[in-house]
N, C-alpha and C. Protein backbone atom coordinates (compact mmCIF):
# COMPACT_ATOMS: atom_id res chain seq x y z
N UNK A 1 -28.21 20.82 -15.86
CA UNK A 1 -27.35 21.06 -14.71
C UNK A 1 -27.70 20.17 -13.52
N UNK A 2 -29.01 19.86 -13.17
CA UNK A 2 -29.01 18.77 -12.40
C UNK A 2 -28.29 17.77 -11.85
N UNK A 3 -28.36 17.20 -13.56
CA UNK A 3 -27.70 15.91 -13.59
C UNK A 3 -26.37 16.07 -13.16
N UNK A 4 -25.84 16.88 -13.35
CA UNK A 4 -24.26 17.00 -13.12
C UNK A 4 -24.12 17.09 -11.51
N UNK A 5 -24.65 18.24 -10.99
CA UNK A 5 -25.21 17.94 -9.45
C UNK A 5 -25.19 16.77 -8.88
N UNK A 6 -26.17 15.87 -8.92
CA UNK A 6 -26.27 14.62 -9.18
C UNK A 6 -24.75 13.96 -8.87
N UNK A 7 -24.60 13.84 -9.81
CA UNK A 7 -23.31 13.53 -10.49
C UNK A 7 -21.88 13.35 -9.36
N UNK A 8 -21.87 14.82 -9.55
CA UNK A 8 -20.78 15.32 -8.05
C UNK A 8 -21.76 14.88 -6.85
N UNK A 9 -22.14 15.41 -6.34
CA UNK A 9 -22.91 14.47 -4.98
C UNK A 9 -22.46 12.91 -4.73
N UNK A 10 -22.75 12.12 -6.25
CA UNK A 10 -22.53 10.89 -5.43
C UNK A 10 -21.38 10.59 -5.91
N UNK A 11 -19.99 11.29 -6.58
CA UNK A 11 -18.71 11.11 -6.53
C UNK A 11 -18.07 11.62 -5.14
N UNK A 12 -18.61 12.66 -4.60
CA UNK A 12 -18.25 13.16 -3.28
C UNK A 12 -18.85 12.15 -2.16
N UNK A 13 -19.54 11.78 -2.36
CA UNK A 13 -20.56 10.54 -0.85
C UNK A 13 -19.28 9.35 -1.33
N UNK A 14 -19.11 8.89 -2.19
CA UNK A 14 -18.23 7.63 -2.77
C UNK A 14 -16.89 7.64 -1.77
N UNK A 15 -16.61 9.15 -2.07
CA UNK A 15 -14.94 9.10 -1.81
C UNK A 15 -15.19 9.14 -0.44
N UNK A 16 -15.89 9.68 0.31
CA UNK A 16 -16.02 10.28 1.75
C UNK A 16 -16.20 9.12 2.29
N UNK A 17 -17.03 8.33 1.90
CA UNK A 17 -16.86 6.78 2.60
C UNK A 17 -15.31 5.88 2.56
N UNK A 18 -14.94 6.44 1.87
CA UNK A 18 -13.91 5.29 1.80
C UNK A 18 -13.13 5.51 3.12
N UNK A 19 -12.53 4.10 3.07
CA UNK A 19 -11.64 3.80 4.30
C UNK A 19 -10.44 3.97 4.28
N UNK A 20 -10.15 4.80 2.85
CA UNK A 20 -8.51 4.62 2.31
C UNK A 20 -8.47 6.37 2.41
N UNK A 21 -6.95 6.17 2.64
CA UNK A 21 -6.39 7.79 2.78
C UNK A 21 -5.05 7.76 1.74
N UNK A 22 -4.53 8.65 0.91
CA UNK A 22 -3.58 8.49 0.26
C UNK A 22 -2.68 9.81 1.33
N UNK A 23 -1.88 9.26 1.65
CA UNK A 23 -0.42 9.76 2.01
C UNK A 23 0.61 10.34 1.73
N UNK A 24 0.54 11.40 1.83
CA UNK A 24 2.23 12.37 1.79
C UNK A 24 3.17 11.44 2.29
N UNK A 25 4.59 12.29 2.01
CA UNK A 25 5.46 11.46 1.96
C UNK A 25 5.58 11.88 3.56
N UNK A 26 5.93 13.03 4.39
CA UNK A 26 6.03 12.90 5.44
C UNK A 26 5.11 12.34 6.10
N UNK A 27 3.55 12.30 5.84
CA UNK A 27 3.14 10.98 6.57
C UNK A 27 3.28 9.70 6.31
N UNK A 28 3.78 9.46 5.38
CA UNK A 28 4.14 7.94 5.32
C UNK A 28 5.44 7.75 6.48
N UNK A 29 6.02 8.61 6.57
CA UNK A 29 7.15 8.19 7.42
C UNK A 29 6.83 8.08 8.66
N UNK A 30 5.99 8.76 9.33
CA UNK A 30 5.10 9.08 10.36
C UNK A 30 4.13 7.73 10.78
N UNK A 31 3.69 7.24 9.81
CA UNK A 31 3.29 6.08 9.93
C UNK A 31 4.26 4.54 9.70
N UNK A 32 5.31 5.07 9.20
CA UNK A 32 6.38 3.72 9.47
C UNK A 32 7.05 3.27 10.62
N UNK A 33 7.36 4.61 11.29
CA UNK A 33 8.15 4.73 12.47
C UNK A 33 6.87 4.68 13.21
N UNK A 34 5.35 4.63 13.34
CA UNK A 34 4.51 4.25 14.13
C UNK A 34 4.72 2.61 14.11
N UNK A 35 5.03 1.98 13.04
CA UNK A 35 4.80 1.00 12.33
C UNK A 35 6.11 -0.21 13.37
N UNK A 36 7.16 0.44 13.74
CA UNK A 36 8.53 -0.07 13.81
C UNK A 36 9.51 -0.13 13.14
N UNK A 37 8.94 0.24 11.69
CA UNK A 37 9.92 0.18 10.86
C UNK A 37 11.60 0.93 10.98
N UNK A 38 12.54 0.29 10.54
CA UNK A 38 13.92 0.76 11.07
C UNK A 38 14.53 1.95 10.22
N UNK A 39 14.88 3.24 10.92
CA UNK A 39 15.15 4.14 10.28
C UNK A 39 16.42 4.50 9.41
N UNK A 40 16.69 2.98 9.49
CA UNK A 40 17.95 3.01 8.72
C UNK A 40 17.52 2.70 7.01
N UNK A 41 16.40 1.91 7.12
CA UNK A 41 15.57 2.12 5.77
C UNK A 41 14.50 2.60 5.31
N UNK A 42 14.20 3.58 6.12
CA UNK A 42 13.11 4.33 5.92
C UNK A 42 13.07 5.39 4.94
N UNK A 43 14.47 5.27 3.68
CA UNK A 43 14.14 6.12 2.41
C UNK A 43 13.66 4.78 1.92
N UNK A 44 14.47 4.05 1.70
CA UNK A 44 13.69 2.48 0.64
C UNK A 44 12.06 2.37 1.19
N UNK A 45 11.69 2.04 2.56
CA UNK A 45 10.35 1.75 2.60
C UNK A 45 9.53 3.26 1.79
N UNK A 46 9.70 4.35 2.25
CA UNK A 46 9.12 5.77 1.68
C UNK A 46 9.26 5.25 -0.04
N UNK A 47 10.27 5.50 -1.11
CA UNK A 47 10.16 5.63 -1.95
C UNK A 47 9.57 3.96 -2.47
N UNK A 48 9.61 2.93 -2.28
CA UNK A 48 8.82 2.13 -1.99
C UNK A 48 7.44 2.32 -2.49
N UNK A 49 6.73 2.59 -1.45
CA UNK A 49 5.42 3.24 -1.06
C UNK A 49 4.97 4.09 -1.83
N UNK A 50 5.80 5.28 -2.32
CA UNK A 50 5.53 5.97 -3.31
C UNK A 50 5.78 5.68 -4.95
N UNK A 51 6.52 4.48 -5.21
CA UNK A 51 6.33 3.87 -6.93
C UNK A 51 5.55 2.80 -7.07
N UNK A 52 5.40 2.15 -5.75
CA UNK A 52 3.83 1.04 -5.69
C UNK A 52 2.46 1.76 -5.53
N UNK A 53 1.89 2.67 -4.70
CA UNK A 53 0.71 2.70 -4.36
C UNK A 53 0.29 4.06 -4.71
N UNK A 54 1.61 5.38 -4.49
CA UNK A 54 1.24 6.71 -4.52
C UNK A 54 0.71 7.19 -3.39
N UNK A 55 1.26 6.59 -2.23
CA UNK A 55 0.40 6.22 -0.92
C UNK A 55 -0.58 6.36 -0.60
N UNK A 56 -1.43 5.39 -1.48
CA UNK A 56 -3.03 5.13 -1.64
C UNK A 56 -2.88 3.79 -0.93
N UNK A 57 -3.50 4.11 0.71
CA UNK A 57 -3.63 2.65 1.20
C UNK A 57 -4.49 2.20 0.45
N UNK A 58 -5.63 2.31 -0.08
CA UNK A 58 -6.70 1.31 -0.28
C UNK A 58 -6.47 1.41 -2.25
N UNK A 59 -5.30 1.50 -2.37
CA UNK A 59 -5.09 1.08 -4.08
C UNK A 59 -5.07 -0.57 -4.13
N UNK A 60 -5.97 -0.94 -5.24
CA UNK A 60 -6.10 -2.45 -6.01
C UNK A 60 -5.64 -2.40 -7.26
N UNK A 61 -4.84 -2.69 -7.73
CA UNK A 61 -3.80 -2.91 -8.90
C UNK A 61 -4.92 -3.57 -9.41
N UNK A 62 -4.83 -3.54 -11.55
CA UNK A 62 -5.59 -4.07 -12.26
C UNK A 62 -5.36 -5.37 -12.19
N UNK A 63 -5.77 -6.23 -12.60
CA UNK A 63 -4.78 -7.67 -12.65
C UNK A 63 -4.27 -7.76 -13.03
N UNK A 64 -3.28 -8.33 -12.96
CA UNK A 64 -1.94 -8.92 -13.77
C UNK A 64 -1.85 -9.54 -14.09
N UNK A 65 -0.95 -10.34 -15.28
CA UNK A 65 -1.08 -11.08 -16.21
C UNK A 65 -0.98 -12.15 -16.00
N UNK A 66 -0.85 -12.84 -14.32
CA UNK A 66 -0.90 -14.02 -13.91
C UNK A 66 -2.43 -14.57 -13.31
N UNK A 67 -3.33 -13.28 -13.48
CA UNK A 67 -4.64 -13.39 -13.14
C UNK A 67 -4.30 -13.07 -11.68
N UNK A 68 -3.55 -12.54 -10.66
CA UNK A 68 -3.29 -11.92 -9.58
C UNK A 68 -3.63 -10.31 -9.53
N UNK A 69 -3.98 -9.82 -8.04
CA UNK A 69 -3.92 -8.48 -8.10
C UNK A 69 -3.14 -7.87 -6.49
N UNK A 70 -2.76 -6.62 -6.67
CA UNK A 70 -2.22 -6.25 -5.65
C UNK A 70 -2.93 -5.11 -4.39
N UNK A 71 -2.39 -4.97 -3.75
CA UNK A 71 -3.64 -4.42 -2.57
C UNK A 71 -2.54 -3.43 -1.65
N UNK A 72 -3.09 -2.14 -1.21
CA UNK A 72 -2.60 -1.45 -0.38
C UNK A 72 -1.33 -0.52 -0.61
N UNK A 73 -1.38 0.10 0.30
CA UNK A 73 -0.12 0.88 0.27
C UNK A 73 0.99 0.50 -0.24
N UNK A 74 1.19 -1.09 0.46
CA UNK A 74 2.85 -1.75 -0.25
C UNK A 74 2.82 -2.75 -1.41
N UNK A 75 1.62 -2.91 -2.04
CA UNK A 75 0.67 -3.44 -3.11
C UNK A 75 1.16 -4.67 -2.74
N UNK A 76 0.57 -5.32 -2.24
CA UNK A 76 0.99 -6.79 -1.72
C UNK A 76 -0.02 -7.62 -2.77
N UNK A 77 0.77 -8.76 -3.13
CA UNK A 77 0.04 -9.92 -4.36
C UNK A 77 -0.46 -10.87 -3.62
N UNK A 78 -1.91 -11.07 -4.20
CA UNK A 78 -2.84 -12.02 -3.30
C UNK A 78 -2.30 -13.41 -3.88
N UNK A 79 -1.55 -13.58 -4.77
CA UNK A 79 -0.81 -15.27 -4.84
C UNK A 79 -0.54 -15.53 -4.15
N UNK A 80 0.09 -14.98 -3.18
CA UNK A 80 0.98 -16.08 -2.19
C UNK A 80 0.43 -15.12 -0.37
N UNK A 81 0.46 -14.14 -0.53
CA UNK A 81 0.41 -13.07 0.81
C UNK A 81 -0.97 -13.25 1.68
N UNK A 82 -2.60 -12.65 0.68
CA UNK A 82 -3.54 -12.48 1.21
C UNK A 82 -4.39 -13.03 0.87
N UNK A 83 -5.86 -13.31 1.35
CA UNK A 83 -6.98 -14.28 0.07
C UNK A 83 -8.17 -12.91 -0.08
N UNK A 84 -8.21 -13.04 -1.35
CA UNK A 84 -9.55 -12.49 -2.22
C UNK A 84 -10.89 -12.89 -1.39
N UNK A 85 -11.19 -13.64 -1.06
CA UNK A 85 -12.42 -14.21 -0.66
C UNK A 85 -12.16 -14.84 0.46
N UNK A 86 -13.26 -15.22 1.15
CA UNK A 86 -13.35 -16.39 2.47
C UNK A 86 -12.27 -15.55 3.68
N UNK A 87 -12.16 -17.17 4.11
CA UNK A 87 -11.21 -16.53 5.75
C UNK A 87 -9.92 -15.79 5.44
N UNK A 88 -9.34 -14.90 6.15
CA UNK A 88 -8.12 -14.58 6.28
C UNK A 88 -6.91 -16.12 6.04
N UNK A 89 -5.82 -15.54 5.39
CA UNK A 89 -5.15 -16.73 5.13
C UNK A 89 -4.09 -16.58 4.42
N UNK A 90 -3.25 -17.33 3.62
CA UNK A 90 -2.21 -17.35 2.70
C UNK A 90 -1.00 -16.63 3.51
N UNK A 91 0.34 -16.56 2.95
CA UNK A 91 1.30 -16.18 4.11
C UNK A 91 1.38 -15.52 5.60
N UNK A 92 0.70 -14.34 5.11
CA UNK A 92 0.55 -13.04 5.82
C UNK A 92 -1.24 -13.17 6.68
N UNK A 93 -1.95 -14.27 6.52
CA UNK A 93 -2.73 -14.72 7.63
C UNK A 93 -3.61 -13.73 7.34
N UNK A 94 -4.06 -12.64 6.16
CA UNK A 94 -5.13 -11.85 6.48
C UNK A 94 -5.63 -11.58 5.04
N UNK A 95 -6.99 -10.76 5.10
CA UNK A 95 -7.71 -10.58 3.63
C UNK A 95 -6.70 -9.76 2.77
N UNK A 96 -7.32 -9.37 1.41
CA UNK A 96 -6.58 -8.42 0.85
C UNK A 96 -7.49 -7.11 1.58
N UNK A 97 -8.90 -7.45 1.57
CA UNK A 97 -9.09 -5.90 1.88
C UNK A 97 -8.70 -5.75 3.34
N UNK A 98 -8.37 -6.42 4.04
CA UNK A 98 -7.81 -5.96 5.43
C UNK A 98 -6.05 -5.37 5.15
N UNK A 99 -5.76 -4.93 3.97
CA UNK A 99 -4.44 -4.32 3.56
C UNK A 99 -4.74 -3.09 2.89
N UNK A 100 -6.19 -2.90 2.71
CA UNK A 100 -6.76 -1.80 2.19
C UNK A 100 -7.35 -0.71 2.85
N UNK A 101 -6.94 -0.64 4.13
CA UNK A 101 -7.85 0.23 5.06
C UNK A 101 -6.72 1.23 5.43
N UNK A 102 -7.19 2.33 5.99
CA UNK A 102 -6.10 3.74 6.32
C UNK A 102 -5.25 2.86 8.41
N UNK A 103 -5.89 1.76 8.35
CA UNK A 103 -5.17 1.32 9.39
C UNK A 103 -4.41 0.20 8.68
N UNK A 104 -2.82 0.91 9.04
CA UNK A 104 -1.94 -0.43 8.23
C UNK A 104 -1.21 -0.90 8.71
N UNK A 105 -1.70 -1.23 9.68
CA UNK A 105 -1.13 -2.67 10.88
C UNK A 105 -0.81 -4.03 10.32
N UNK A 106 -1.72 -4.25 9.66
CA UNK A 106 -1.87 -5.78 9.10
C UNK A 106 -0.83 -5.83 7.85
N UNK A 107 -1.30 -4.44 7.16
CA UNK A 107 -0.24 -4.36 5.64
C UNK A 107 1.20 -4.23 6.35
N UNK A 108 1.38 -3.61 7.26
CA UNK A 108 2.73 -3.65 7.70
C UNK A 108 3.20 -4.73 8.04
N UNK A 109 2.99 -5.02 8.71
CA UNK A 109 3.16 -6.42 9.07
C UNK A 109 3.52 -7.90 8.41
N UNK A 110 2.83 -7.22 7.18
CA UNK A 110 2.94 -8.76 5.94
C UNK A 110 4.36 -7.77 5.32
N UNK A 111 4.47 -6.94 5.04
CA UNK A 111 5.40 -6.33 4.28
C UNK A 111 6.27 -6.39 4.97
N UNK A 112 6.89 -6.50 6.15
CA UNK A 112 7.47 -7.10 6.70
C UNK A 112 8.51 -8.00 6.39
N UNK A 113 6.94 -9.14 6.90
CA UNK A 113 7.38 -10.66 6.53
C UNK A 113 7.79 -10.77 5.19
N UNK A 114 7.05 -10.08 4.12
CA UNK A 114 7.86 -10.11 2.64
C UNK A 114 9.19 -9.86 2.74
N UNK A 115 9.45 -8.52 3.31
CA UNK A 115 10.92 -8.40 3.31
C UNK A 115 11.99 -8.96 3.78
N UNK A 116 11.50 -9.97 5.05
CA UNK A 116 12.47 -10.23 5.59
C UNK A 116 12.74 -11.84 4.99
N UNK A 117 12.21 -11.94 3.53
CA UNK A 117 11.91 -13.38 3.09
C UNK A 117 13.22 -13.04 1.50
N UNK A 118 12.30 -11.99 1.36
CA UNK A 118 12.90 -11.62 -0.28
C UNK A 118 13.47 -10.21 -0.64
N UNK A 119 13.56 -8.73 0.86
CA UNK A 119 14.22 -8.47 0.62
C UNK A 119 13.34 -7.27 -0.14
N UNK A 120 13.85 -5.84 -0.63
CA UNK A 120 13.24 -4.85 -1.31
C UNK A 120 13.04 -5.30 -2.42
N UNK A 121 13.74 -6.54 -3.25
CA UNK A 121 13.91 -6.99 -4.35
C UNK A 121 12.30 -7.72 -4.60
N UNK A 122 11.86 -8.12 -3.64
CA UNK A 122 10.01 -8.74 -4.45
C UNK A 122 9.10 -7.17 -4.83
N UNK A 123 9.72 -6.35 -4.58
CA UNK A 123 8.39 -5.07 -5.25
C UNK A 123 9.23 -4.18 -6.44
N UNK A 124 8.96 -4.66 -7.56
CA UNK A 124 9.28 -4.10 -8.67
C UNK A 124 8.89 -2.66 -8.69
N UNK A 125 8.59 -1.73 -8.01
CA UNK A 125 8.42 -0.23 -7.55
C UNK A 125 9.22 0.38 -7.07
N UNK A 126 10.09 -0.35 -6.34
CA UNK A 126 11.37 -0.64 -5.64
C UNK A 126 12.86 -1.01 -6.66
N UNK A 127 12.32 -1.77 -7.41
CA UNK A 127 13.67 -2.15 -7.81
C UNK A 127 13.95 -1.42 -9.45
N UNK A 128 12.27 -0.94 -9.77
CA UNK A 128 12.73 -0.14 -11.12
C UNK A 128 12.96 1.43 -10.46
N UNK A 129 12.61 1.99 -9.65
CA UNK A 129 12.89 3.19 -9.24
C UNK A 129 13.68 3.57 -7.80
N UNK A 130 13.88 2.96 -7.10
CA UNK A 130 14.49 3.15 -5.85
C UNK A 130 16.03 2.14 -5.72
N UNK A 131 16.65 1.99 -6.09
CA UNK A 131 17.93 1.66 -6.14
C UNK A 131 18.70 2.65 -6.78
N UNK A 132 19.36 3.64 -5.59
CA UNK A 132 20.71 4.45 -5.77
C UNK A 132 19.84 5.83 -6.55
N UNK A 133 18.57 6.17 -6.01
CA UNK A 133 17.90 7.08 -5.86
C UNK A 133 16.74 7.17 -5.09
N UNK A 134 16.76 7.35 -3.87
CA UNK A 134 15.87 7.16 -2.52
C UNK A 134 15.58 8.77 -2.38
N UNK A 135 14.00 9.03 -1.91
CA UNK A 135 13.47 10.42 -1.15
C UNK A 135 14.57 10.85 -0.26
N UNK A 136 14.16 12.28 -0.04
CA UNK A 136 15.01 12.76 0.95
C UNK A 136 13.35 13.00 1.70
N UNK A 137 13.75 12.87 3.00
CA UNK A 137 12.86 13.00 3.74
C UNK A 137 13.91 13.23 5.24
N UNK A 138 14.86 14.63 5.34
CA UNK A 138 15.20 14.76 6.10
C UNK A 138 14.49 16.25 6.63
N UNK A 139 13.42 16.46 6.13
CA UNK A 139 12.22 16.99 6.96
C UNK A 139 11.04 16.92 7.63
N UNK A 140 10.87 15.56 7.65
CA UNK A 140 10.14 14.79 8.08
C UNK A 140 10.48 14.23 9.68
């Protein structure tokens, strides 16, 4: 029994450190409209959010088959958006783990700029589940 003790202890110290918070759906909205986001699409960004990440800001997608991985709440792809290593950089001007933190200023921000480039159509979370079936979040 120790060991199991043990065990739980440092699965509980693990999680308690982390910097990531996973999100309800009414706080995700709560944090969009902190965000600026426009409430005219704020079911697409919500259900969004919820077939990419499960609103796990600090989710890292396995890699993908292009040897890429994705980061954050709006799982943004370090190909082209964020850099893995070294300085902040690549489109969106910042790390991946700076898209991984329960402050999502920076992830907002690039998700954004994604959208306003390509549109709900670059997050396949979006386009296999949220077209012409969006959350209701008129309790929020």
């Amino acid at each position: 029994m120790p060991k199991l003790a043990v065990v739980v202890v440092f699965v509980v110290a693990a999680l308690w450190s982390s910097d990531a918070v996973r999100l309800r759906r009414c706080e995700i909205v709560q944090e969009l409209r902190t965000q600026g986001f426009p409430e005219a699409q704020m079911r697409d960004w919500v259900c969004l959010i919820e077939n990419e990440s499960g609103g796990n800001t600090g989710k890292v997608s396995p890699v993908n088959k292009n040897g890429s991985k994705d980061y954050g709440l709006f799982q943004i792809n370090d190909n082209y958006w964020c850099t893995r290593s070294g300085p902040a950089g690549k489109d969106c001007h910042v790390t991946c783990a700076e898209l991984t933190t329960d402050d999502i200023t920076k992830a907002a921000t690039c998700a954004k700029k994604i959208y306003k480039r390509h549109g709900f159509r670059a997050w396949y979370g979006w386009k296999n589940h949220c077209q012409g079936s969006l959350p209701d979040i008129s309790n929020c």
